[in-house]
Protein backbone atom coordinates (compact mmCIF):
# COMPACT_ATOMS: atom_id res chain seq x y z
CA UNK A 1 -12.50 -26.81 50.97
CA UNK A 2 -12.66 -27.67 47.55
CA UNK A 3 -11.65 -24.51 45.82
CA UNK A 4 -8.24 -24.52 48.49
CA UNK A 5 -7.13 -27.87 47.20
CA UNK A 6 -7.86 -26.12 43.56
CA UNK A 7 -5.68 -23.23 44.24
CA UNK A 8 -2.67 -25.03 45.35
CA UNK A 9 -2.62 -27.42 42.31
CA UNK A 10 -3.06 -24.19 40.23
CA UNK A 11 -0.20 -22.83 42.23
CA UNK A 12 2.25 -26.17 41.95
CA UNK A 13 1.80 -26.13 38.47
CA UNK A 14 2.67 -22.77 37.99
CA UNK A 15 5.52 -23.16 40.18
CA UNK A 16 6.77 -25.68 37.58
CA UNK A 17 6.32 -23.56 34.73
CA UNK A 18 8.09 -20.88 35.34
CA UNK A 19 11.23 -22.74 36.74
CA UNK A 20 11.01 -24.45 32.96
CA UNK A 21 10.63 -21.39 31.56
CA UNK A 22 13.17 -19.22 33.41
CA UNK A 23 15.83 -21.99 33.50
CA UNK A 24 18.70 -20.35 32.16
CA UNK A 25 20.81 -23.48 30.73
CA UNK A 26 23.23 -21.01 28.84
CA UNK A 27 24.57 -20.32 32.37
CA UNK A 28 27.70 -22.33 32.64
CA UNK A 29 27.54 -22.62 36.69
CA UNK A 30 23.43 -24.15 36.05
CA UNK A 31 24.75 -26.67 33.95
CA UNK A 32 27.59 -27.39 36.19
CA UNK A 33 25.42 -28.20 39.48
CA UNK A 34 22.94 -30.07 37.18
CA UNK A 35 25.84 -32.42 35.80
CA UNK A 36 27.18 -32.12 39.98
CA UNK A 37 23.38 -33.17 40.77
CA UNK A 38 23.35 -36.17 38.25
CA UNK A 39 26.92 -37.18 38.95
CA UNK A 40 26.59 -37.33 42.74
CA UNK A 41 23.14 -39.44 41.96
CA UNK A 42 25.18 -41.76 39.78
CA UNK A 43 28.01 -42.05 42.14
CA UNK A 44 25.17 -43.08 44.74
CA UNK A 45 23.62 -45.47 43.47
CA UNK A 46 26.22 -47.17 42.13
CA UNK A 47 28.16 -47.14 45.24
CA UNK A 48 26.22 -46.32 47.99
CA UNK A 49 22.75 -48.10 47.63
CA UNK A 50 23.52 -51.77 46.93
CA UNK A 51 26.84 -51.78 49.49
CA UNK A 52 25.35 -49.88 52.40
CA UNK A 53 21.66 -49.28 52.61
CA UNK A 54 20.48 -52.50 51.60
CA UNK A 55 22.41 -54.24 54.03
CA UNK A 56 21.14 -51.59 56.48
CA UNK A 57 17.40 -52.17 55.66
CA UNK A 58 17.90 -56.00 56.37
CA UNK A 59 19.91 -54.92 59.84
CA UNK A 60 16.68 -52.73 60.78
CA UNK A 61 14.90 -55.19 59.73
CA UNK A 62 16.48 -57.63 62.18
CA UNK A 63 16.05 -55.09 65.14
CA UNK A 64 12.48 -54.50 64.20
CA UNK A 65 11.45 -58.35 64.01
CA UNK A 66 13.59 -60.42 66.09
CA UNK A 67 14.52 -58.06 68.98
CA UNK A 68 12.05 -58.16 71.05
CA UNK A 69 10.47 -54.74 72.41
CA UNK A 70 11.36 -55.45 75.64
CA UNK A 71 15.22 -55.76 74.95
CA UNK A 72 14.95 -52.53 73.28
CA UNK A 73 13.31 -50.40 76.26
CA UNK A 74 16.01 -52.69 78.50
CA UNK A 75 18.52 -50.35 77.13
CA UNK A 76 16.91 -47.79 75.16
CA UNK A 77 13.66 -47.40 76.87
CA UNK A 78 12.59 -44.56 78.12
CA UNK A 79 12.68 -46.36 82.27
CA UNK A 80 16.15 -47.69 81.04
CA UNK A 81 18.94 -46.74 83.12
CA UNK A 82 20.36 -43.48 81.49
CA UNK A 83 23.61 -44.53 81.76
CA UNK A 84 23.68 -47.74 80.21
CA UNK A 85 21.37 -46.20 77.70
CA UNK A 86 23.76 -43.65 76.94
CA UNK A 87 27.03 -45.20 77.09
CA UNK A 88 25.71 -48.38 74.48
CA UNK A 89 24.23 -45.21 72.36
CA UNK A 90 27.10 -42.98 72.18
CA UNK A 91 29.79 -45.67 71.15
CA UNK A 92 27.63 -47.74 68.74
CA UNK A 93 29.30 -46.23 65.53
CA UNK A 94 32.78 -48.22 66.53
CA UNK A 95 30.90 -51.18 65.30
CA UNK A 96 28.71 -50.30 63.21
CA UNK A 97 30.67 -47.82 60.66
CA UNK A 98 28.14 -46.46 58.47
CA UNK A 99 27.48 -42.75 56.80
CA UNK A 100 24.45 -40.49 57.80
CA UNK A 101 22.15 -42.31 55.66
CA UNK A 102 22.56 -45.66 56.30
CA UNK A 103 21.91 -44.95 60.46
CA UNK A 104 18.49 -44.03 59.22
CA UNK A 105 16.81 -47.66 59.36
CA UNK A 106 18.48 -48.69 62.53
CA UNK A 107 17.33 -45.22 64.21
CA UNK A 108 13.83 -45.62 62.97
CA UNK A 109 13.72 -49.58 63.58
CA UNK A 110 15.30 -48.69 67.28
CA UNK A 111 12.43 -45.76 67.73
CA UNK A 112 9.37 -47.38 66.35
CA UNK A 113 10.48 -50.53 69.30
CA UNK A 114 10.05 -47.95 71.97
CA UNK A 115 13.70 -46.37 72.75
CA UNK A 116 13.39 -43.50 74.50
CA UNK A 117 13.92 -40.49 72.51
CA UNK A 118 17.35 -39.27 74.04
CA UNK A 119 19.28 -42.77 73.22
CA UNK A 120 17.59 -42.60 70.25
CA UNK A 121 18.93 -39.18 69.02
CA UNK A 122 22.95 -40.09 70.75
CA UNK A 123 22.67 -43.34 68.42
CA UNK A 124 21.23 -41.79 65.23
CA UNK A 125 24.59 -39.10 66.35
CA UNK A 126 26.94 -40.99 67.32
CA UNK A 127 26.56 -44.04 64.32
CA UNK A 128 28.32 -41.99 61.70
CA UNK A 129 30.34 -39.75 63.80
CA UNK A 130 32.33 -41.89 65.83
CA UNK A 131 33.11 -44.52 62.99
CA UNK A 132 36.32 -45.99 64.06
CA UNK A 133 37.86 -46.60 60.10
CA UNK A 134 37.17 -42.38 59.65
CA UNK A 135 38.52 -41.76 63.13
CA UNK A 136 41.76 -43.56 62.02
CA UNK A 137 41.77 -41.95 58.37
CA UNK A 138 41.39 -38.58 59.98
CA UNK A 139 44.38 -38.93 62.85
CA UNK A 140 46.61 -40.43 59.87
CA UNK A 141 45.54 -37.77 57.56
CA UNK A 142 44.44 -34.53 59.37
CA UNK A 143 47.04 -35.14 62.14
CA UNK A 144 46.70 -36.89 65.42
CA UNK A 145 45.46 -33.65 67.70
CA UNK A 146 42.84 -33.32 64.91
CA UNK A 147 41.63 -37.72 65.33
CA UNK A 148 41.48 -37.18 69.27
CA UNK A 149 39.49 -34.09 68.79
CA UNK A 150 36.53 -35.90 66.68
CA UNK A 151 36.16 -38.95 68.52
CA UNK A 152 35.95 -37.02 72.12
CA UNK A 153 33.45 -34.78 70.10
CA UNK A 154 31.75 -36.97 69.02
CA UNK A 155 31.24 -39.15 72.67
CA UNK A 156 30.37 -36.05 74.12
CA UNK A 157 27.93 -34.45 71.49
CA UNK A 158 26.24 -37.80 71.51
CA UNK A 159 25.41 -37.76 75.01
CA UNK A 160 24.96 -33.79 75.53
CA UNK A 161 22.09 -33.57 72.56
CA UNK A 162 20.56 -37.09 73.38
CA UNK A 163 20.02 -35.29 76.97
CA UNK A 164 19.50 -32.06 75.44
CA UNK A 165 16.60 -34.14 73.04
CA UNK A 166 15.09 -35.90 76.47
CA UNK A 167 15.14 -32.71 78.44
CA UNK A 168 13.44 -30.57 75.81
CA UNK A 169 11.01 -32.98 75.34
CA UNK A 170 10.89 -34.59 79.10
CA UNK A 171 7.00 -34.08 79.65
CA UNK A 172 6.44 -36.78 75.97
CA UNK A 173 9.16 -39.11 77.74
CA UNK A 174 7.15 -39.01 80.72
CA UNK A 175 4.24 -40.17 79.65
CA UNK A 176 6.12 -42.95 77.09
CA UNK A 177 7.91 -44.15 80.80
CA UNK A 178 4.69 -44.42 82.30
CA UNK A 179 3.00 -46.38 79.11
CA UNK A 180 6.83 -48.51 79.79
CA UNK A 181 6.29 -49.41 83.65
CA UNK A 182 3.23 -51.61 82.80
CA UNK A 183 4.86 -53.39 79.86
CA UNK A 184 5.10 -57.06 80.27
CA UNK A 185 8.37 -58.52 80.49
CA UNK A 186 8.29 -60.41 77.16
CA UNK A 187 10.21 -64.36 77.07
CA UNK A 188 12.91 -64.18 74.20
CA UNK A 189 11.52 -66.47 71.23
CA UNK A 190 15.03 -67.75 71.19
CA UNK A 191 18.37 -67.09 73.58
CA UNK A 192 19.91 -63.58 72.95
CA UNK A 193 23.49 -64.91 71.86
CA UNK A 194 21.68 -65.87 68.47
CA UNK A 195 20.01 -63.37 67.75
CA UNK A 196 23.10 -61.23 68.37
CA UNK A 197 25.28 -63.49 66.16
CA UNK A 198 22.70 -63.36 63.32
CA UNK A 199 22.58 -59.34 63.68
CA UNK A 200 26.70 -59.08 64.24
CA UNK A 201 27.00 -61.29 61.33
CA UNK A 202 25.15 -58.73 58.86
CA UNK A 203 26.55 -55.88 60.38
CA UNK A 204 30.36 -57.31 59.62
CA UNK A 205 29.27 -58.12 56.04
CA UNK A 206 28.37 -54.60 55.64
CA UNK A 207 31.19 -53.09 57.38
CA UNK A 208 33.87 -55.37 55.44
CA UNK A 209 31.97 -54.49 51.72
CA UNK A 210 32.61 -51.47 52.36
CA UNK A 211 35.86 -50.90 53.33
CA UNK A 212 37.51 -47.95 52.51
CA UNK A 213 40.90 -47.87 49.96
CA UNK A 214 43.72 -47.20 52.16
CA UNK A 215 45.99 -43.85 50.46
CA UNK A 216 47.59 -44.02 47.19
CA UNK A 217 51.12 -46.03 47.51
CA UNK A 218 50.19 -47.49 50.29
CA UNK A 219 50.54 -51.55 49.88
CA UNK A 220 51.15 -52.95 53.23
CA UNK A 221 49.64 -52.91 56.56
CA UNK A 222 46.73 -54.68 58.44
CA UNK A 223 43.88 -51.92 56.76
CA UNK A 224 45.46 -52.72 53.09
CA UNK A 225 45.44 -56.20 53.69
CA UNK A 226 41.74 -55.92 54.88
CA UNK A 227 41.16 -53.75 51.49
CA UNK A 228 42.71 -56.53 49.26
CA UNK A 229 40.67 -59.51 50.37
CA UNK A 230 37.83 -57.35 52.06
CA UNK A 231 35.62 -59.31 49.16
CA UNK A 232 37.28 -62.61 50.67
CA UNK A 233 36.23 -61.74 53.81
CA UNK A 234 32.60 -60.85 53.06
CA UNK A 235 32.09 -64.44 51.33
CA UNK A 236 33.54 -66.25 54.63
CA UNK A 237 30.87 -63.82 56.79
CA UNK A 238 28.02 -65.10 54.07
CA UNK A 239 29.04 -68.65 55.07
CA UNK A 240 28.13 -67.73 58.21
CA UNK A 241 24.96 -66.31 57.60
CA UNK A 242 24.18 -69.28 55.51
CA UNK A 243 24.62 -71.78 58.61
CA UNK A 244 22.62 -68.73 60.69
CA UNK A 245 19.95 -68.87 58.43
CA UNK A 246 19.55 -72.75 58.71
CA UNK A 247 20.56 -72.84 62.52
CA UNK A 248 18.81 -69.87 64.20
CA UNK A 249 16.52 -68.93 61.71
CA UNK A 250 15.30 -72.44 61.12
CA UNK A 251 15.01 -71.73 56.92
CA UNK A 252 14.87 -74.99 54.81
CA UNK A 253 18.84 -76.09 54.22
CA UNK A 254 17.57 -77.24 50.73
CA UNK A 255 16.72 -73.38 49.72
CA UNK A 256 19.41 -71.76 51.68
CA UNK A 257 21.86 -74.35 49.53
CA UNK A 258 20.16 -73.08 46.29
CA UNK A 259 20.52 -69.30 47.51
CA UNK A 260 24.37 -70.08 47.81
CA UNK A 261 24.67 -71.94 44.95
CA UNK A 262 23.26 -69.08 42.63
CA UNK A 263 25.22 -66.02 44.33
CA UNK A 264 28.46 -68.48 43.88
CA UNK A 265 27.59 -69.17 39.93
CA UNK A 266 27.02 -65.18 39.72
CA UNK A 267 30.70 -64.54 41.68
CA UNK A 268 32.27 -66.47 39.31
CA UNK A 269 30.16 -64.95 35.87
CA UNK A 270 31.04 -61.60 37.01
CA UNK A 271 33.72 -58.90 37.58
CA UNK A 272 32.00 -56.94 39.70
CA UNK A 273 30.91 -57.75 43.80
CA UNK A 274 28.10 -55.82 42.79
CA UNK A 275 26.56 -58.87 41.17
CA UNK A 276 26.73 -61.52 43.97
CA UNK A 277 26.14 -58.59 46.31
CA UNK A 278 22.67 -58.10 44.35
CA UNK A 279 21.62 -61.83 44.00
CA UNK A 280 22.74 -63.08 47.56
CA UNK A 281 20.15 -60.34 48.74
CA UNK A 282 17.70 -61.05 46.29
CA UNK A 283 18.04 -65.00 46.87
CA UNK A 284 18.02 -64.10 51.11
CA UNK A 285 14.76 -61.98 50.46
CA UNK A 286 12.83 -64.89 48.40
CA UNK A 287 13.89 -67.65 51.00
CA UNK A 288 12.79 -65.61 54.01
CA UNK A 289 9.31 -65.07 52.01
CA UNK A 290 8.50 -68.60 51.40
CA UNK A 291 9.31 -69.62 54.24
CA UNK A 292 6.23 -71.49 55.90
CA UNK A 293 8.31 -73.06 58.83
CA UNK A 294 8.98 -69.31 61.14
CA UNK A 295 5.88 -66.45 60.31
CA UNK A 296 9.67 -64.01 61.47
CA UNK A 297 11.15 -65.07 58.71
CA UNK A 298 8.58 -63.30 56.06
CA UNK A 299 7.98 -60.42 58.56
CA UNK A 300 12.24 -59.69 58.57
CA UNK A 301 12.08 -59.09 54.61
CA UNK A 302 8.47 -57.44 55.06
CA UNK A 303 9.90 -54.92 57.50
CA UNK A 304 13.40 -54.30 55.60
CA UNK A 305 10.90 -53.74 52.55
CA UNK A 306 9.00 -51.50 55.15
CA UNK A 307 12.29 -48.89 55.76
CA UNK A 308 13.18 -49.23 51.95
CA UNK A 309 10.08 -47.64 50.87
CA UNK A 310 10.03 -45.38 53.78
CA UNK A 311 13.75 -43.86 53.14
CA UNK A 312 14.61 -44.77 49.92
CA UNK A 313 12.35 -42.04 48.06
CA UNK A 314 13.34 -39.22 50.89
CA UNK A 315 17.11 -39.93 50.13
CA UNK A 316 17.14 -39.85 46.69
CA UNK A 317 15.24 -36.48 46.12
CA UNK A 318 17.76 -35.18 48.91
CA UNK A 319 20.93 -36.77 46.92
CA UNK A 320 19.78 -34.83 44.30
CA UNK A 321 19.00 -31.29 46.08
CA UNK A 322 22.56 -31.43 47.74
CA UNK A 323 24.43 -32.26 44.43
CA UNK A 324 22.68 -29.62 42.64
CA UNK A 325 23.91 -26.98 45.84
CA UNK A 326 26.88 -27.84 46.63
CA UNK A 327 28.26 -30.10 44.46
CA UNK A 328 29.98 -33.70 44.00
CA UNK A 329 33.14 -34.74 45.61
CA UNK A 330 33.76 -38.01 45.81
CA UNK A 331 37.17 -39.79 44.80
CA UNK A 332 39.01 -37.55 42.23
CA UNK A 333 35.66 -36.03 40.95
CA UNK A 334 35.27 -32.42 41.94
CA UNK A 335 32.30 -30.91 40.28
CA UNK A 336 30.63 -27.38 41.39
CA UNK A 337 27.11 -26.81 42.62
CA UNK A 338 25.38 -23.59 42.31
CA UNK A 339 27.21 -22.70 44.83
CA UNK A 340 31.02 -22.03 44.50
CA UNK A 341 33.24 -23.56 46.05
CA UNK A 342 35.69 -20.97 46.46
CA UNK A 343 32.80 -19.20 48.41
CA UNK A 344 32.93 -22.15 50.92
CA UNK A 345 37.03 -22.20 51.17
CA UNK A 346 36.95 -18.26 51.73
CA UNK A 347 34.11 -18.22 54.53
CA UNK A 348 35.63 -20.60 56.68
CA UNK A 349 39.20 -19.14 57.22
CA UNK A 350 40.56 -18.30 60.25
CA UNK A 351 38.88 -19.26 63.11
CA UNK A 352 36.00 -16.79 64.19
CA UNK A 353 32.71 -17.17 65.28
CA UNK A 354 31.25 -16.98 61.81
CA UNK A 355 33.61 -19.35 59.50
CA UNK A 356 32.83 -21.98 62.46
CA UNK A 357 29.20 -21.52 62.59
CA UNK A 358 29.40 -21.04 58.17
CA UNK A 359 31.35 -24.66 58.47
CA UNK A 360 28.81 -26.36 60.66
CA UNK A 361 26.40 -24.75 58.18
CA UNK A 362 27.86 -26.69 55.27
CA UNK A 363 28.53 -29.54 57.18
CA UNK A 364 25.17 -30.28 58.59
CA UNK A 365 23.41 -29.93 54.75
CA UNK A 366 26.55 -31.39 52.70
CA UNK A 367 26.01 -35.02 51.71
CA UNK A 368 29.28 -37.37 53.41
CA UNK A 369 29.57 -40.65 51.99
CA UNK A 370 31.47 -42.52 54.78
CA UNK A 371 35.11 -41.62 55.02
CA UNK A 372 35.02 -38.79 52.32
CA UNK A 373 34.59 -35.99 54.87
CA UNK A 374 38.76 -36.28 55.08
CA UNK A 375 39.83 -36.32 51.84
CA UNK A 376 37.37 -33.34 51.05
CA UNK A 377 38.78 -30.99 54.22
CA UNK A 378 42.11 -32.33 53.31
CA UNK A 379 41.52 -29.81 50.44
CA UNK A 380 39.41 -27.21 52.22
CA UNK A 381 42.39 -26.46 54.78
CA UNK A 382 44.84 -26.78 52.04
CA UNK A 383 42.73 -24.20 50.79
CA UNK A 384 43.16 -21.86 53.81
CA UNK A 385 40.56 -23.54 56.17
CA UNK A 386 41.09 -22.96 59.61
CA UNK A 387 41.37 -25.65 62.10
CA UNK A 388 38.32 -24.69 64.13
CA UNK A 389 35.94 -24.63 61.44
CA UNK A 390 37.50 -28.03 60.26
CA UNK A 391 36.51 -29.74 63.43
CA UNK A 392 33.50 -27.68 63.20
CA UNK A 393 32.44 -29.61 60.01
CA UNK A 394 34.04 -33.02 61.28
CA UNK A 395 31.36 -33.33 63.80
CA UNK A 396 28.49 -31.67 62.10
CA UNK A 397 29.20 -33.57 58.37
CA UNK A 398 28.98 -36.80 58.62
CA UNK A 399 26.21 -37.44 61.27
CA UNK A 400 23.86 -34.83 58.97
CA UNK A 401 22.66 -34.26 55.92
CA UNK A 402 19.92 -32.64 53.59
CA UNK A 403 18.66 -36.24 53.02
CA UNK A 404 19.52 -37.97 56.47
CA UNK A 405 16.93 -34.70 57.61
CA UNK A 406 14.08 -35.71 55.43
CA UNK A 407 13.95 -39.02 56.32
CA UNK A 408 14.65 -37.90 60.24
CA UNK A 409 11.11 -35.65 59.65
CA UNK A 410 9.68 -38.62 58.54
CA UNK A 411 10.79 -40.31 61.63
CA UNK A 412 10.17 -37.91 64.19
CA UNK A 413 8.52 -34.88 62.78
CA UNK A 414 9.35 -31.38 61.83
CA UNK A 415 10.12 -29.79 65.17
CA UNK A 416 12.21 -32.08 67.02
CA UNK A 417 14.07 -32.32 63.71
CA UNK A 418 15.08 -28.96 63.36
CA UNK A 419 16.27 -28.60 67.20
CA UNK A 420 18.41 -31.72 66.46
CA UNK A 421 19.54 -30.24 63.98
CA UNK A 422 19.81 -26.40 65.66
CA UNK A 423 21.68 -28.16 68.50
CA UNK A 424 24.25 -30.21 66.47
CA UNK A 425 24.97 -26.57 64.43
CA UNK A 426 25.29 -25.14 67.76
CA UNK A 427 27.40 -27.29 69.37
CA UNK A 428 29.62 -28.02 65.84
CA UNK A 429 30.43 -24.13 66.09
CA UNK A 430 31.38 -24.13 69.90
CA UNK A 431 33.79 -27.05 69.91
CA UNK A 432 35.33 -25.72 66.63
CA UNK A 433 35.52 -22.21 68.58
CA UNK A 434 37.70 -24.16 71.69
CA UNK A 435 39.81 -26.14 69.05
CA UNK A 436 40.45 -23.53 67.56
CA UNK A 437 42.09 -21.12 70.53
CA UNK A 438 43.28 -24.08 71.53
């Protein structure tokens, strides 16, 4: 009714007002998580967005348009064999090396082709968790015992709540295999080897821009080498995608040459990869638009635009809630949310059943960039953490988060959100429980 839709603009509005009016900004912890909110939003989108989501809208993008539906339900689908499903789902972070947020497009992308809902879940999982450059950082940091512990956790939790997921919800899978059985076995537009080299090609580009800086002092070794010329690297990978563009794609060499010829000129006029990062993607998007040669073409950069306006919004309002609760850590910046941090270090001592379910707590709703979980528990045991609830926030942290949730409800709605959710917390606090006696 009317009156109902009256009343709850009435209320919103009030809502508003008296948060303005009772904000007390003489409180030095308020103005402390609103700087932590701001700084974390900063440190995001000057780091985060143009690096790793981007990238990860064109990858979806790829799945969504050039991966046929059929090759998805092959190993994904719901009449997929589980354990192919599984297996491909549960060690897909090894290659793909990305945080909590930038899964998101690739889950949804996978989902809206028809995977069934258990692979789904293990890959949206496993993506962040089992990243192999944070698996190494951890063992070389947090200790060996501590490196072995995440990455069998995180195999294992992958598969045990993507069949959790399916089980819970068997009678919906059901009826999405039956839908499957009658689908048409679809003829590949072109072979699979290209379209896999086009989509292995972005996903390297991504993975090598963001490489992580190996430890202070450290100047030698295969992952500082990789660091040094990691912007080397990426240009040699953008070659490639050039000659995929031309090759597999089929886009006019005359515009591809002009793409490359303008994120070159802006390499050289810069100091910053940010730059030639910005126009090679900009220059890829207006290429793949007027093309008139392949319809695909247009439809890739439609669809990436698609997930960008689908995530982009959710993410950024949940950037901001977690900064403004728990704070910003990221490199040497340690700024406070409205919640202490010495309330986190003291609740997750020892190794009971509440400091490993209070850790899983944190984990699950604390924004992880990729590879800052370590650095940040690095401090938290130094603290007096306890191993349990350390593992216990390895494998809840970086596969969650307040804004990986949002966008996850946007996905797949409220209520198989929160029992993802309610079974990663659960299962965070039971392996950090057998770690920990351990």
């Amino acid at each position: 009714m009317e009156w109902k839709k009256e009343i709850k603009v009435l209320f919103w509005i009030a809502v508003v007002f008296v948060a303005a009016f009772f904000m007390p900004l003489e409180n030095d912890r308020f103005r402390e998580a609103v700087m932590a909110m701001l700084d974390l939003t900063k440190w995001y989108a000057q780091e985060h967005v143009i690096l790793c989501l981007i990238p990860a809208f064109f990858i979806a993008g790829v799945i969504s348009v050039f991966v046929s539906q059929g090759a998805v339900m092959k190993y994904f689908g719901a009449k997929a064999k589980k354990w192919l499903a599984y297996s491909v789902a549960s060690v897909s972070g090894t290659i793909l090396a990305v945080c909590s947020c930038t899964i998101l497009p690739l889950f949804s992308s996978i989902h809206k082709r028809g995977a069934g809902l258990g692979p789904a879940i293990a890959f949206l999982y496993s993506g962040p968790a089992i990243n192999i450059l944070a698996i190494i950082l951890t063992a070389r940091i947090l200790g060996f015992e501590m490196g072995v512990a995440r990455i069998v956790g995180a195999v294992v939790f992958a598969i045990v709540i993507g069949s959790a997921m399916s089980l819970i919800y068997r009678k919906e899978e059901r009826a999405k295999k039956e839908e499957q059985i009658n689908f048409p076995d679809m003829p590949e537009k072109r072979p699979v080897w290209q379209t896999a080299s086009h989509f292995f090609i972005l996903v390297l580009i991504l993975v090598f821009a963001n490489w992580g800086k190996p430890d202070e002092g450290v100047t030698t070794g295969g992952w500082y080498f990789i660091w040094a010329n990691k912007w080397y690297i990426t240009a040699v990978l953008s070659v490639l995608l050039s000659f995929s563009l031309i090759y597999i794609l089929k886009i006019n060499w005359l515009h591809v040459t002009l793409a490359i010829i303008a994120t070159a000129v802006s390499a050289f006029l810069s100091n910053s990869p940010m730059v030639p990062m910005i126009v090679g993607m900009a220059a890829l998007s207006v290429i793949t638009l007027i093309d008139k040669r392949e319809p695909e073409n247009r439809e890739w950069t439609l669809a990436s635009w698609d997930f960008t306006k689908q995530i982009m919004p959710l993410l950024a309002i949940g950037v901001l809630i977690a900064g403004f609760l728990l704070g910003s850590t990221h490199d040497d910046t340690a700024m406070a949310g409205i919640i202490p941090n010495e309330w986190i270090a003291t609740l997750v001592g020892g190794n009971s059943l509440f400091s490993n379910f209070f850790a899983s707590i944190v984990g699950a709703f604390m924004y992880f960039a990729t590879l800052t979980e370590v650095p940040i528990l690095q401090g938290l045991i130094a603290a007096g953490m306890g191993k349990g609830p350390a593992l216990a926030l390895l494998l809840a942290g970086p596969s969650l988060s307040l804004p990986n949730m949002l966008v996850i409800r946007g996905v797949i709605g409220t209520q198989k959100t929160l029992v993802y959710v309610v079974l990663v917390v659960v299962m965070a606090t039971i392996s950090g429980l057998i770690y920990g006696i351990l």
